[in-house]
Protein backbone atom coordinates (compact mmCIF):
# COMPACT_ATOMS: atom_id res chain seq x y z
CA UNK A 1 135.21 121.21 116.80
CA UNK A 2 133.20 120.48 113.23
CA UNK A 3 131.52 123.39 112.02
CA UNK A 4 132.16 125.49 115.19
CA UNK A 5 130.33 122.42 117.35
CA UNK A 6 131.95 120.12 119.60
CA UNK A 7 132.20 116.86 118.13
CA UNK A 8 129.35 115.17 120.40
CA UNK A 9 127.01 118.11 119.06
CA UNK A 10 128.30 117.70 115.73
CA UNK A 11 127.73 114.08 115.78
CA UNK A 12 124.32 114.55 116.90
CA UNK A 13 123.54 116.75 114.22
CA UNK A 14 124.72 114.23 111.92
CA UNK A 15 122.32 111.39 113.63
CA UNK A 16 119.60 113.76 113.76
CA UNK A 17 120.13 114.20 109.72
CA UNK A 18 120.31 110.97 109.45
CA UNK A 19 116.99 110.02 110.91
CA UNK A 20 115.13 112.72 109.20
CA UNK A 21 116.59 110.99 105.86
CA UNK A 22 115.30 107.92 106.97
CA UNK A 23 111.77 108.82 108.36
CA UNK A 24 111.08 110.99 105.10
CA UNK A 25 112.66 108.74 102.82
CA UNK A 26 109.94 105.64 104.22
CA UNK A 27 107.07 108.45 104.08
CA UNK A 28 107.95 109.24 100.49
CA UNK A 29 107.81 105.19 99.90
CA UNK A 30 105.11 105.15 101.62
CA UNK A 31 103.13 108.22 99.25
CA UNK A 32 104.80 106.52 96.32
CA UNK A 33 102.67 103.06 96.96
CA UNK A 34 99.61 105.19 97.45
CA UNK A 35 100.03 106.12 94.03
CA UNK A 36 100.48 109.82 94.90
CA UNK A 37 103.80 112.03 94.13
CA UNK A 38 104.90 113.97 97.81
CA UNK A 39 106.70 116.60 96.49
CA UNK A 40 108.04 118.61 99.27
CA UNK A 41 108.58 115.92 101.67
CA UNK A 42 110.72 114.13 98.73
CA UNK A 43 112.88 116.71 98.78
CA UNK A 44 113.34 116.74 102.33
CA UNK A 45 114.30 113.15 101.85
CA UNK A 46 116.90 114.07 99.12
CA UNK A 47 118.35 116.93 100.86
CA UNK A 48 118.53 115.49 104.28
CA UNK A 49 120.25 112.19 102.82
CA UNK A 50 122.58 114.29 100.72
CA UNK A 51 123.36 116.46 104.11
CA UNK A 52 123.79 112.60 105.66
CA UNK A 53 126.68 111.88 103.04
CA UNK A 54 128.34 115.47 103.21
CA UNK A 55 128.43 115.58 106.86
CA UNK A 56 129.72 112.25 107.53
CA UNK A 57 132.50 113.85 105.36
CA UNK A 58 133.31 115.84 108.33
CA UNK A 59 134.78 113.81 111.22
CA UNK A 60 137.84 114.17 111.78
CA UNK A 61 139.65 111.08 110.11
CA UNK A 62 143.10 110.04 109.03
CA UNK A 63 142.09 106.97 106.29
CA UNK A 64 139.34 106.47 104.14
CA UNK A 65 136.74 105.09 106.15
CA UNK A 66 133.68 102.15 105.28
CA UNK A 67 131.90 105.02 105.76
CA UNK A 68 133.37 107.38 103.21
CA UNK A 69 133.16 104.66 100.82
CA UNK A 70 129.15 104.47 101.30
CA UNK A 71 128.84 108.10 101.56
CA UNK A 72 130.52 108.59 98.04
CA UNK A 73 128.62 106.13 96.46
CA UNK A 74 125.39 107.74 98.21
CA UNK A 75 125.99 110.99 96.99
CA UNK A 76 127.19 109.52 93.46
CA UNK A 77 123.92 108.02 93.34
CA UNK A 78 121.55 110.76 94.58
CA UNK A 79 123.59 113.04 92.16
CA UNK A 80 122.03 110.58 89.03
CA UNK A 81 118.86 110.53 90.97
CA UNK A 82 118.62 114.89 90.94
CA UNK A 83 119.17 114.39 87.13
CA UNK A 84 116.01 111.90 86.67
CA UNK A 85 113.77 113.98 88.83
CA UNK A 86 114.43 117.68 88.00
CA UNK A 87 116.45 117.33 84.43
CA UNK A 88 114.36 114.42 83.30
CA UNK A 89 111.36 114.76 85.08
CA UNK A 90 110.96 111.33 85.48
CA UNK A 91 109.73 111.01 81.73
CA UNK A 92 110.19 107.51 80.31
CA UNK A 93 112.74 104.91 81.85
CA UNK A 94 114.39 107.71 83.93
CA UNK A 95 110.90 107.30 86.01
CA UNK A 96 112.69 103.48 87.42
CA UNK A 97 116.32 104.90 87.44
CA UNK A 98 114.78 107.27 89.63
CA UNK A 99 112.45 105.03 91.92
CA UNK A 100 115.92 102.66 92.08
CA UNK A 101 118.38 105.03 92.80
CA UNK A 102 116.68 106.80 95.67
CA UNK A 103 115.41 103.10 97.23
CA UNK A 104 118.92 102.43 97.12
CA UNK A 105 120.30 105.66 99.14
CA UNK A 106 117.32 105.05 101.85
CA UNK A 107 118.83 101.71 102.24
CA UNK A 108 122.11 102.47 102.28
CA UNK A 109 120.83 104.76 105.19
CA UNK A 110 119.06 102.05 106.56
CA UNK A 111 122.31 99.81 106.19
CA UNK A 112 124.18 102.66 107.73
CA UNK A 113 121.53 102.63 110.80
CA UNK A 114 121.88 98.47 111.31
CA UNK A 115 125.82 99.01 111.60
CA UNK A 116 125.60 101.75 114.06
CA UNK A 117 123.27 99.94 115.98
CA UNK A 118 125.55 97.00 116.09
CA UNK A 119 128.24 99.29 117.61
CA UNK A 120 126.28 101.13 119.40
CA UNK A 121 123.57 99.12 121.43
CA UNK A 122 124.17 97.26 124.46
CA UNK A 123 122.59 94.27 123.41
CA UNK A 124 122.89 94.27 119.76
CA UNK A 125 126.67 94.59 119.85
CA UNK A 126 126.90 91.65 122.73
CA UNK A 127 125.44 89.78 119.67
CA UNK A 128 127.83 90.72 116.99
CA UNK A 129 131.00 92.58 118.33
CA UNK A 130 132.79 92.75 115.75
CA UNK A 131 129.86 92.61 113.15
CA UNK A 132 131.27 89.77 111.61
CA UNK A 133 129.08 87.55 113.25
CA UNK A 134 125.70 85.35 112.19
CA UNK A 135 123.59 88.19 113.80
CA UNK A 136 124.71 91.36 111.86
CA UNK A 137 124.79 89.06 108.93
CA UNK A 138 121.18 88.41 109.12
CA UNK A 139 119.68 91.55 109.98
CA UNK A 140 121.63 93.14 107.19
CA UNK A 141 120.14 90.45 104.89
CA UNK A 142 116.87 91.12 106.69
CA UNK A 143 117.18 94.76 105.09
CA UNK A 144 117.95 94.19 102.05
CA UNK A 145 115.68 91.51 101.57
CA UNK A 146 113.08 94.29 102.74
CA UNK A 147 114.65 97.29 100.28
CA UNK A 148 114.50 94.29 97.37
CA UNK A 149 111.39 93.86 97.87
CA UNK A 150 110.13 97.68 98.36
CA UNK A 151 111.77 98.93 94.89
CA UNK A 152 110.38 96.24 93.07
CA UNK A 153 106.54 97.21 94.82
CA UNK A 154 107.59 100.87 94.18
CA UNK A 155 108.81 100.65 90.52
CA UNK A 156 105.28 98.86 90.03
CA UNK A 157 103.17 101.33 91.82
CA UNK A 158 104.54 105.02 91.26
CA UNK A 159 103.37 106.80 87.85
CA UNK A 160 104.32 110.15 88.22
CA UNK A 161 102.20 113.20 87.50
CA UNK A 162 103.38 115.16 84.32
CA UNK A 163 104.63 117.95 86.49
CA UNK A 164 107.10 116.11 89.09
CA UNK A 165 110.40 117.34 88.87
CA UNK A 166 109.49 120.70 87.77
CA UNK A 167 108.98 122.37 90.13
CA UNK A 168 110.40 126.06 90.89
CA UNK A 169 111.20 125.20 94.49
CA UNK A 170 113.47 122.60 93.37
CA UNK A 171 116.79 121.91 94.73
């Protein structure tokens, strides 16, 4: 039992999170290239991918985990990222640390999704049991290839209004 669930409902919580990180996180990318700041459904993105990190936390474990590792460094990350958007308000260069840091916990999301794919599908882990293997190596390149090349677009395209970050429904 994790938070009075049985660990297959707690562990679909956790995937369900995790998705809803994901899908918001690509429809705030997807806003940002528009040109146009989504407020609320940004911070649906950083709360969901913070609850991501902090439920992952969770499982019952004995060792530090892979996963513990990224989930620290997520939650490190998306901790500087808070500061930029609602201490800074994205005024200045905290504008890219922002842009950066959040492209980087949607991909480490995204990273999170390949692995867990790789364990999890039929077909994808007959390619790459034991995810040391060309296939894993490729798709994770694949992604982060793809996340390289989607800050870099980002950082070019999003000016943010005067008023992001200050909002009084912020986190």
């Amino acid at each position: 039992m994790v938070i009075g669930l049985s660990l297959n409902a707690f562990t679909n919580l956790h995937v369900l999170i995790s998705l809803i990180g994901i899908v918001t996180g690509a429809i705030v990318l997807a806003q940002i290239f528009r040109g146009a700041w989504p407020e609320r459904i940004n911070q649906a993105f950083l709360v969901s991918t913070i609850l991501t990190s902090v439920t992952g936390f969770m499982f019952p474990f004995a060792k530090v985990l892979p996963s513990h590792i990224v989930g620290g460094i997520s939650l490190a990350i998306l901790a500087v990222a808070l500061l930029a958007l609602y201490a800074r308000h994205l005024a200045g260069a905290w504008r890219a640390v922002y842009i950066v840091l959040s492209v980087i916990a949607l991909y480490l999301n995204v990273f999170v999704l390949v692995v867990q794919g790789f364990l999890k599908v039929g077909f994808l882990h007959d390619l790459a049991p034991t995810q040391k293997e060309p296939p894993f190596a490729i798709a994770q390149g694949i992604v982060l290839i793809a996340f390289v090349a989607i800050g870099r677009l980002a950082l070019k395209r999003f000016h943010p209004p005067a008023s992001a970050g200050r909002t009084s429904g912020a986190l």
